[in-house]
Protein backbone atom coordinates (compact mmCIF):
# COMPACT_ATOMS: atom_id res chain seq x y z
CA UNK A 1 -8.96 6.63 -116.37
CA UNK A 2 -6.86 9.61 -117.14
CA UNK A 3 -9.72 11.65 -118.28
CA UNK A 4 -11.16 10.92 -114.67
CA UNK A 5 -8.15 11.99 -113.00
CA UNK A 6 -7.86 15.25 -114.75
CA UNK A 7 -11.59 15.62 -114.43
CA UNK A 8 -11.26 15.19 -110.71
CA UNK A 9 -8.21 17.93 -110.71
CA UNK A 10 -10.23 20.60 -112.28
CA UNK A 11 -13.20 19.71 -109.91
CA UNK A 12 -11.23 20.13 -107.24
CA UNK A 13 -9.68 22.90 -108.91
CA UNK A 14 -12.86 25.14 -109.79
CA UNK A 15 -14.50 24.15 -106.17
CA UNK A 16 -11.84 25.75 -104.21
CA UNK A 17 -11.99 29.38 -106.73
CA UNK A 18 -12.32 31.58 -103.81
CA UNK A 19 -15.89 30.96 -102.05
CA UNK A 20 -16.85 33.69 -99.47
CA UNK A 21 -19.04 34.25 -97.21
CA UNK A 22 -20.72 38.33 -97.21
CA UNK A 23 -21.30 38.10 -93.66
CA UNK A 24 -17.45 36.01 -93.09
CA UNK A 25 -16.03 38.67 -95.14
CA UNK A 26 -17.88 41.50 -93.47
CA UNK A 27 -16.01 39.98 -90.39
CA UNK A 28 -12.59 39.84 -91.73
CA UNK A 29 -12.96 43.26 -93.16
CA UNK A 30 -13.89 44.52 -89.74
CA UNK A 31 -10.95 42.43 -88.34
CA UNK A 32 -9.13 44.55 -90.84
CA UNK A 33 -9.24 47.78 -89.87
CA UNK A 34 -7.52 46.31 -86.80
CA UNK A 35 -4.87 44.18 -88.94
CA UNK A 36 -3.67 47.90 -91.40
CA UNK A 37 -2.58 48.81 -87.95
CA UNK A 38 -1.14 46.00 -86.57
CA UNK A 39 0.08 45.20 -90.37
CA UNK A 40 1.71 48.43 -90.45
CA UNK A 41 3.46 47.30 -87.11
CA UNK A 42 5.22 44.69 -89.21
CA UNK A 43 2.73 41.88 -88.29
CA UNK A 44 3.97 38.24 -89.28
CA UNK A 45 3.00 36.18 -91.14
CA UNK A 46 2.11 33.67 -88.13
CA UNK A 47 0.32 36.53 -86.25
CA UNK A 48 -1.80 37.06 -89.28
CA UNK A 49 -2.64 33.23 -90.26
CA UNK A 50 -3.57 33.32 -86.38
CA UNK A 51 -5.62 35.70 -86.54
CA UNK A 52 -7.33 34.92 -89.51
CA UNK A 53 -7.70 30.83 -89.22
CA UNK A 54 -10.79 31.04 -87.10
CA UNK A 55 -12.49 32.83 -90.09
CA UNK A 56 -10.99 30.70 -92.41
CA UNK A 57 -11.87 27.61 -90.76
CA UNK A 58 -15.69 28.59 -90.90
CA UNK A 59 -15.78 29.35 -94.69
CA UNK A 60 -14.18 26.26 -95.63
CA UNK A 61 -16.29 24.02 -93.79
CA UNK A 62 -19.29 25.33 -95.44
CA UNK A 63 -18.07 25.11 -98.80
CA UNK A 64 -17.23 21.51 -98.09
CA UNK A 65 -20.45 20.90 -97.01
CA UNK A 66 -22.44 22.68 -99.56
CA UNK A 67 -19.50 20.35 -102.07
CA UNK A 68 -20.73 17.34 -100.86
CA UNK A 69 -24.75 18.04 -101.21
CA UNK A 70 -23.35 18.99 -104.71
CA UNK A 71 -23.99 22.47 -104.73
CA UNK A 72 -20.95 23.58 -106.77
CA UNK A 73 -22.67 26.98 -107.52
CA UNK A 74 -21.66 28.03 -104.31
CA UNK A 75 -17.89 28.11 -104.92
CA UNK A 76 -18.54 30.71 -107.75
CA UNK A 77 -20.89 32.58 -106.12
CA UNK A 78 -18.56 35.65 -104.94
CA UNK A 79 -15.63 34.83 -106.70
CA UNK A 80 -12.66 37.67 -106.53
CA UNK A 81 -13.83 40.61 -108.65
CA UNK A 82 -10.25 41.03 -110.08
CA UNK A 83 -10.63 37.41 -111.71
CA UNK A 84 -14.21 37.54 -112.94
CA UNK A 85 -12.65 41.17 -114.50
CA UNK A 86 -10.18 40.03 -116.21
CA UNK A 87 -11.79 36.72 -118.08
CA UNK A 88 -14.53 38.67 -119.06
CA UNK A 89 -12.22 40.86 -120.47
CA UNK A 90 -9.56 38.18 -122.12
CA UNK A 91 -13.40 37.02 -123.58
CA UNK A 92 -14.66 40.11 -124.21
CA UNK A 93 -18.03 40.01 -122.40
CA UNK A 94 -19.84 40.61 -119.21
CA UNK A 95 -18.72 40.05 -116.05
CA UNK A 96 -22.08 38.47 -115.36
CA UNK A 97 -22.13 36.53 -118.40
CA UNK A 98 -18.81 34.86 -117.66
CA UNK A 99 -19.69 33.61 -114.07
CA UNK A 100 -23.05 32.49 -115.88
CA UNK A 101 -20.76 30.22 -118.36
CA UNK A 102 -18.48 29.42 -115.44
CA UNK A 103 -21.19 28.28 -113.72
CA UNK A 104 -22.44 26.51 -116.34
CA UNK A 105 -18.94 24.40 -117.40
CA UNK A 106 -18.48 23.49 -113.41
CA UNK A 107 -22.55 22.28 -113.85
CA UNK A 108 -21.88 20.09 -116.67
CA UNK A 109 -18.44 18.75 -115.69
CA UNK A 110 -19.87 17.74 -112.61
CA UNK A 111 -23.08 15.42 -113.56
CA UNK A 112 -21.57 12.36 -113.53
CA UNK A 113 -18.86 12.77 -109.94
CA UNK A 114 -20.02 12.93 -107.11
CA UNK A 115 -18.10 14.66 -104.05
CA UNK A 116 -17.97 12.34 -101.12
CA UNK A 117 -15.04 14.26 -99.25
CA UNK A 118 -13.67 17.73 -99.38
CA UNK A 119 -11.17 18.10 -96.42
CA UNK A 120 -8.32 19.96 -95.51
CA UNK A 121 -5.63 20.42 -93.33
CA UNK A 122 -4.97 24.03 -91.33
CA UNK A 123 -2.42 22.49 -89.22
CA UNK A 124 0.35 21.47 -91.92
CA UNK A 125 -0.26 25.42 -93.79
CA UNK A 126 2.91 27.22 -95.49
CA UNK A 127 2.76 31.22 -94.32
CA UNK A 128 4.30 33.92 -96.44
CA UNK A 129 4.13 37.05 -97.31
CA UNK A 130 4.81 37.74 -101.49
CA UNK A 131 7.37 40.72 -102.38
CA UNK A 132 4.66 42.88 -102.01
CA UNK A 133 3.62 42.39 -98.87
CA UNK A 134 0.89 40.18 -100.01
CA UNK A 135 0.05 37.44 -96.78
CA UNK A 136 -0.56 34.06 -97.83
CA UNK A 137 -1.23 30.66 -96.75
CA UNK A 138 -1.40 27.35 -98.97
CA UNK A 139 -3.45 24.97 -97.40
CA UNK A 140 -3.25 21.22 -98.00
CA UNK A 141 -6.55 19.89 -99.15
CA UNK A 142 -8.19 16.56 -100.18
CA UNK A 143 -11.17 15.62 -102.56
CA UNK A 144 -12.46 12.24 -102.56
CA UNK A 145 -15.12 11.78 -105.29
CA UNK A 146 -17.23 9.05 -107.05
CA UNK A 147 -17.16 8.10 -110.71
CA UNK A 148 -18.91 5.54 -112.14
CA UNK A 149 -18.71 3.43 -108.82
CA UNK A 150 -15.04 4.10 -109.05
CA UNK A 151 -13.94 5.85 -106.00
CA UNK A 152 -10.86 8.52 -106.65
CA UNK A 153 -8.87 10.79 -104.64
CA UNK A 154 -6.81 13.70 -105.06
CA UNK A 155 -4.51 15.70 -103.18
CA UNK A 156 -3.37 19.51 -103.77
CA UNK A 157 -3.23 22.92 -102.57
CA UNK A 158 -5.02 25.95 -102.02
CA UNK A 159 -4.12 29.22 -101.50
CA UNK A 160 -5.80 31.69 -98.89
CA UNK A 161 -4.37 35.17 -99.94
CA UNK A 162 -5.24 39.08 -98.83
CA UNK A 163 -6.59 41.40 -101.21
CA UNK A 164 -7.77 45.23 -100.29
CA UNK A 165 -8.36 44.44 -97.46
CA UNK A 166 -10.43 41.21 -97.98
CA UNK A 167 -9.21 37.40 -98.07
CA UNK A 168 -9.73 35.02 -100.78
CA UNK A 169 -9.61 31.40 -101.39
CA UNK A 170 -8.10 30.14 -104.45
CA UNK A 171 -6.49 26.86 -105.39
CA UNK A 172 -3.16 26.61 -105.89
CA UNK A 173 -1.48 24.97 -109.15
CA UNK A 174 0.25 25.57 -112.28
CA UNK A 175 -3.50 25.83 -114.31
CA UNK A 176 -4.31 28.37 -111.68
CA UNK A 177 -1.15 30.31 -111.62
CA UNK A 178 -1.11 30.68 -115.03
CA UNK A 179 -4.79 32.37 -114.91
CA UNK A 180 -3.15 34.71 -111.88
CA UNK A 181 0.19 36.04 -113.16
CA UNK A 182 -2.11 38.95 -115.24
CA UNK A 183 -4.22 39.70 -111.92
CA UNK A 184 -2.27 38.67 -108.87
CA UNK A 185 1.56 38.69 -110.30
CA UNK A 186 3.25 38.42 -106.85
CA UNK A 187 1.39 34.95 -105.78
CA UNK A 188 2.76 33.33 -109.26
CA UNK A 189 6.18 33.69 -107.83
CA UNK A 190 5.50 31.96 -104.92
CA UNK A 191 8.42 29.28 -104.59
CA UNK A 192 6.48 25.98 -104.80
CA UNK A 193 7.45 23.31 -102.07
């Protein structure tokens, strides 16, 4: 039963690895040339998630939906180019090759569960900017999922963080911190609740 749990983490884990949308981010990026000036202008951290949620709301609702019909390729699809950088360095090949294997692990971790619920909850959100500068939000989220008839849930975090000019969706744990402090430094010091 343990294995299942910690199966059901890392699903829920690897499903929430920043999913994007072109056309979403092509939105927010436009939103952004507006923001550097209003961010400039000392914009909070409230102003921003406000600003942003809409957005936010949209790509989330399709990656639970495209989680449930069990397309998990999705998720990895557009993850953040700093990430897919730096494992293919740390493994010393392509950046293609190691979303193809990334890809390929979710595919085969996945056969036997079964996503039945992805949800999550934008009203109950921690806001924050990092020592950087860096706006974030961690977002409460729930996966419900079947496993040999068994029916398991499990609760977490993700983390919705600027980049460049461009916002990414990330979940937010130790595993994954430990992946970010080489890439994103300031979100590993994020005080956890």
């Amino acid at each position: 039963m343990k294995k299942i749990v910690i199966l059901l983490i890392i699903v829920s884990m690897t499903i929430f690895a920043s999913p994007r949308s072109k056309d979403v981010n092509t939105n927010l990026r436009k939103n952004n040339k507006i923001s550097g000036q209003i961010n400039k202008k000392n914009e909070t951290s409230q102003e921003t998630w406000n600003r942003i949620k809409p957005e936010i709301k949209i790509r989330l609702d399709k990656l639970s939906k495209e989680t449930i019909a069990g397309n998990y390729k999705q998720s990895f699809d557009e993850m953040p180019d700093k990430i897919l950088k730096y494992l293919a360095n740390k493994f010393s090949i392509s950046t293609a090759k190691a979303k193809e294997l990334i890809v390929e692990m979710m595919s085969k971790m996945v056969k036997e569960l079964k996503i039945v619920e992805n949800s999550y909850d934008l009203e109950n959100v921690r806001l924050g900017k990092t020592g950087i500068g860096r706006n974030y939000v961690i977002i409460p989220i729930k996966v419900t999922a079947l496993y040999n008839g068994k029916k398991l849930t499990n609760t977490g975090e993700i983390m919705v963080f600027e980049d460049e000019g461009k916002w990414y969706i990330i979940n937010y744990d130790k595993d994954q911190m430990i992946l970010l402090k080489d890439v994103y430094p300031d979100l590993v010091k994020i005080k956890e609740k």
